[in-house]
N, C-alpha and C. Protein backbone atom coordinates (compact mmCIF):
# COMPACT_ATOMS: atom_id res chain seq x y z
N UNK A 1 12.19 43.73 -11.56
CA UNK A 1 12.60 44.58 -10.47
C UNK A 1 12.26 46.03 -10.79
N UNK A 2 11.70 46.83 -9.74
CA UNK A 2 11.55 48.08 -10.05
C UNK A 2 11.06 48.57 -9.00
N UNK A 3 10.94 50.24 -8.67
CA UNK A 3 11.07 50.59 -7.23
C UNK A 3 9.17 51.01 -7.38
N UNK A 4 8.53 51.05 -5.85
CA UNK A 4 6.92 51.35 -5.59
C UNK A 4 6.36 50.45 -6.86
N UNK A 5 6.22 49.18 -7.00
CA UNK A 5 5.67 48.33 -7.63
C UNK A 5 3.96 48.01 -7.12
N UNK A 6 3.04 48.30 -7.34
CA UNK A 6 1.65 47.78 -6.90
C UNK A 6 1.29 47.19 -8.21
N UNK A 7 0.41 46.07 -7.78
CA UNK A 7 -0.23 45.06 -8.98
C UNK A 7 -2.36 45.86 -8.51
N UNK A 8 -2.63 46.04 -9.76
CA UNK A 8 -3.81 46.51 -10.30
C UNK A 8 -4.90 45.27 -10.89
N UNK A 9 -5.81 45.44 -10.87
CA UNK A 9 -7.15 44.57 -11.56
C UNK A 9 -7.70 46.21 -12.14
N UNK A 10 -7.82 45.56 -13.29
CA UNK A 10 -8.68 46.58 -14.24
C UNK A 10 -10.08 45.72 -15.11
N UNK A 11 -11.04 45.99 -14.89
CA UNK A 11 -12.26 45.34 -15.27
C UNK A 11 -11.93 45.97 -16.97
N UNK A 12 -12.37 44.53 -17.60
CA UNK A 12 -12.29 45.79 -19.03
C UNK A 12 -12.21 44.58 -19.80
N UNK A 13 -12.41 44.52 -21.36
CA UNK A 13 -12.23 43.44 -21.97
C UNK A 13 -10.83 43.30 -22.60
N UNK A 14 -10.24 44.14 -23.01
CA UNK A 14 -9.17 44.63 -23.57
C UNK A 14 -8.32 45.85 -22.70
N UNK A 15 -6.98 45.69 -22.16
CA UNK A 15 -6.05 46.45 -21.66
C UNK A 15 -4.83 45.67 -22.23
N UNK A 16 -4.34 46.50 -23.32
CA UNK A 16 -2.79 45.82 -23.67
C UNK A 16 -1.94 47.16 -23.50
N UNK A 17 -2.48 48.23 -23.30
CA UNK A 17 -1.69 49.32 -23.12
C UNK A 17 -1.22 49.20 -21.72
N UNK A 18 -1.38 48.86 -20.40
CA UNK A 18 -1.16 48.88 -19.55
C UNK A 18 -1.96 50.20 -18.11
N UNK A 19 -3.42 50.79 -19.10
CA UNK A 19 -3.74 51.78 -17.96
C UNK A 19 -4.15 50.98 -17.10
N UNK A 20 -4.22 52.13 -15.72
CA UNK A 20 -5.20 51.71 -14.39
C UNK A 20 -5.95 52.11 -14.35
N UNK A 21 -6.80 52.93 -15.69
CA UNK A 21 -7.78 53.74 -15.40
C UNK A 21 -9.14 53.12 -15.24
N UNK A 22 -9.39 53.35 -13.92
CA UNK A 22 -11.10 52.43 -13.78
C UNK A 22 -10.61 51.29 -12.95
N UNK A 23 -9.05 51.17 -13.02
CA UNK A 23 -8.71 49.68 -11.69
C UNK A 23 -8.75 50.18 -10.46
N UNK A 24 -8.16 49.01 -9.80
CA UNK A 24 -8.46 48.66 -7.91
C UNK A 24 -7.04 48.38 -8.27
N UNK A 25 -6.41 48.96 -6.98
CA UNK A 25 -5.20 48.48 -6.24
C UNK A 25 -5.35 47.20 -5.58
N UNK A 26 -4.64 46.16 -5.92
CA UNK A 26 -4.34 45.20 -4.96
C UNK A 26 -3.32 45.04 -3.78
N UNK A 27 -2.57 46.05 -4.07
CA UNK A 27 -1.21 46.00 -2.93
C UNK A 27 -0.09 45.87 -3.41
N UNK A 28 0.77 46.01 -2.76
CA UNK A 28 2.57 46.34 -3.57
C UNK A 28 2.81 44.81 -3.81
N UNK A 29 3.64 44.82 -5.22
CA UNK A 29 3.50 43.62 -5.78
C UNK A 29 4.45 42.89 -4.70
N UNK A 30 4.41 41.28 -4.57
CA UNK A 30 4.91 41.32 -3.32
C UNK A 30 6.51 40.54 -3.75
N UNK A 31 6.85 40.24 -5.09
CA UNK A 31 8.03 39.55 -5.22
C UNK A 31 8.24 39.66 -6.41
N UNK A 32 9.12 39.16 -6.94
CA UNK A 32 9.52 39.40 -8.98
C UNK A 32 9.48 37.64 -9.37
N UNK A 33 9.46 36.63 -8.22
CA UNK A 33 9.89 35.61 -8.59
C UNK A 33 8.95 34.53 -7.80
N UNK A 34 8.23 33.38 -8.66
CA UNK A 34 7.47 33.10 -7.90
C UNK A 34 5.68 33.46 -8.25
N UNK A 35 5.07 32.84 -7.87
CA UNK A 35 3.43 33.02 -7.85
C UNK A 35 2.99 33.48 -6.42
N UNK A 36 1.93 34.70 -7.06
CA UNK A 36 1.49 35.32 -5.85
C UNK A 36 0.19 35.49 -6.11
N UNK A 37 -0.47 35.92 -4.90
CA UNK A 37 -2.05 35.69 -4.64
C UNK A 37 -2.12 37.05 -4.41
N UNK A 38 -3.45 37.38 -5.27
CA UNK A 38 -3.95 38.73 -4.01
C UNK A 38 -5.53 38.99 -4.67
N UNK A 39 -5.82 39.39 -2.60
CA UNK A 39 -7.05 38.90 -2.86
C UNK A 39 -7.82 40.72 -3.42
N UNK A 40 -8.71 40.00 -4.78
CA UNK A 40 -9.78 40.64 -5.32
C UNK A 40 -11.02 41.35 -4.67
N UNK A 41 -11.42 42.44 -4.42
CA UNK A 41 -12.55 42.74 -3.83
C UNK A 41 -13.68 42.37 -4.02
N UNK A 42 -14.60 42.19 -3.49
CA UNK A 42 -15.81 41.60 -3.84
C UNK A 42 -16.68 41.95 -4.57
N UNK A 43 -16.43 44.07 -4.54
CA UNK A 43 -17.45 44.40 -5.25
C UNK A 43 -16.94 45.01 -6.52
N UNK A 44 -15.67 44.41 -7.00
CA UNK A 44 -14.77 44.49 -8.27
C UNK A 44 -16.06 43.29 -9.69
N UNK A 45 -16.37 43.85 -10.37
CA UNK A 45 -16.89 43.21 -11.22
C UNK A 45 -15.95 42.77 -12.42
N UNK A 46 -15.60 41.53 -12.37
CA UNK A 46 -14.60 40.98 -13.72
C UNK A 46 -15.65 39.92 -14.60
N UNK A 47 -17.16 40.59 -14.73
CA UNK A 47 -17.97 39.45 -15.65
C UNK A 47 -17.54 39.87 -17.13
N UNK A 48 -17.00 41.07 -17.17
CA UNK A 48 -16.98 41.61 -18.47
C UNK A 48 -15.72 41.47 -19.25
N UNK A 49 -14.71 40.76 -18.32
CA UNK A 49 -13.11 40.66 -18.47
C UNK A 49 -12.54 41.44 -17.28
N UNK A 50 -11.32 41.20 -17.58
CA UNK A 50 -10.05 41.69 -16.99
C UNK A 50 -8.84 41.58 -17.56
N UNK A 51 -8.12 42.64 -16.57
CA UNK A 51 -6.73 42.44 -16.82
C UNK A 51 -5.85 42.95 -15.20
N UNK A 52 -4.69 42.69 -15.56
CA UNK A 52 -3.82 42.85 -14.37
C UNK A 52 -2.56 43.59 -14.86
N UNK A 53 -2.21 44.69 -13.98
CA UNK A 53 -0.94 45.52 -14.41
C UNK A 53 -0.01 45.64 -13.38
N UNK A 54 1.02 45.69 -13.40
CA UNK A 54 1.83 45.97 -12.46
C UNK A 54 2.46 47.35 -12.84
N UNK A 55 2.02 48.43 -11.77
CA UNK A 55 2.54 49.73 -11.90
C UNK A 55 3.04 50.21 -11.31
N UNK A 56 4.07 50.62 -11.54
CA UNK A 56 4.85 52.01 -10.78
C UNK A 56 4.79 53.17 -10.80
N UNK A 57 4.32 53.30 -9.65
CA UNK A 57 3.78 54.28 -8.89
C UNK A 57 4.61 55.44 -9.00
N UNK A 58 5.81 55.26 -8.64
CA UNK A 58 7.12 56.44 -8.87
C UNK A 58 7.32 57.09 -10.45
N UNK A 59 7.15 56.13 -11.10
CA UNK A 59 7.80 56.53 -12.35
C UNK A 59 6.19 56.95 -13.81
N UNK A 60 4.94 56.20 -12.83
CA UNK A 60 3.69 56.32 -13.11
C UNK A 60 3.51 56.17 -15.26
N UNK A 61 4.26 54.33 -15.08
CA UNK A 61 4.61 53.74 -15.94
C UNK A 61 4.05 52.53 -15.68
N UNK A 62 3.45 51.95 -16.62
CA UNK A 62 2.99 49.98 -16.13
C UNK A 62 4.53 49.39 -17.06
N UNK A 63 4.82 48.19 -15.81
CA UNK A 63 5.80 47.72 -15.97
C UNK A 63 5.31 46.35 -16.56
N UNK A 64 4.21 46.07 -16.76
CA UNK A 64 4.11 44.76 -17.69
C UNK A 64 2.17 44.83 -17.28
N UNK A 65 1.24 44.23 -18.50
CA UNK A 65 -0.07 43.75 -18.08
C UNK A 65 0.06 42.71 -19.03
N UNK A 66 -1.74 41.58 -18.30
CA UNK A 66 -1.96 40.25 -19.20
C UNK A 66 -3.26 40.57 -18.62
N UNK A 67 -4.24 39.92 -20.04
CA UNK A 67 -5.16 39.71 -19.50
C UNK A 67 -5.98 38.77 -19.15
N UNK A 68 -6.80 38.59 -18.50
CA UNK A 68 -7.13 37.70 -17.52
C UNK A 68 -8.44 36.63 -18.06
N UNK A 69 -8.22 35.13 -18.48
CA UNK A 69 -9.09 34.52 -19.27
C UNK A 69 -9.94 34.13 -18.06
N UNK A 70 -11.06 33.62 -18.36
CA UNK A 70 -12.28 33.20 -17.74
C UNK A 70 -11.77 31.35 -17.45
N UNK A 71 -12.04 31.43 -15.94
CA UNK A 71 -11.79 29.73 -15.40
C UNK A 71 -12.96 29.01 -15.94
């Protein structure tokens, strides 16, 4: 739980610190509980890795990242 929550894609091989620097907004995270979808842009390149952060915007703190293995 936390207030102005948006979830981020950050292209990158390594993000354990939690920046957005160089990410795309995906949209305000949409729940705390539960699996959620959101859709990736097309011209977002994740050949090189990724990761995903959830940031707050208000407090301009990441409230948790993971990064993102190859399907």
């Amino acid at each position: 739980n936390g207030p102005d929550l948006f979830v981020y894609v950050v292209p990158g091989a390594s993000n354990t610190d939690g920046s957005i620097e160089g990410g795309v907004s995906l949209g305000k995270l949409k729940g705390n509980i539960g699996n959620q979808q959101y859709k990736v842009p097309e011209d977002v390149d994740l050949g090189g890795g990724a990761s995903v952060v959830v940031w707050c915007r208000a407090f301009t703190v990441a409230f948790g990242a993971a990064q993102l293995q190859p399907s």
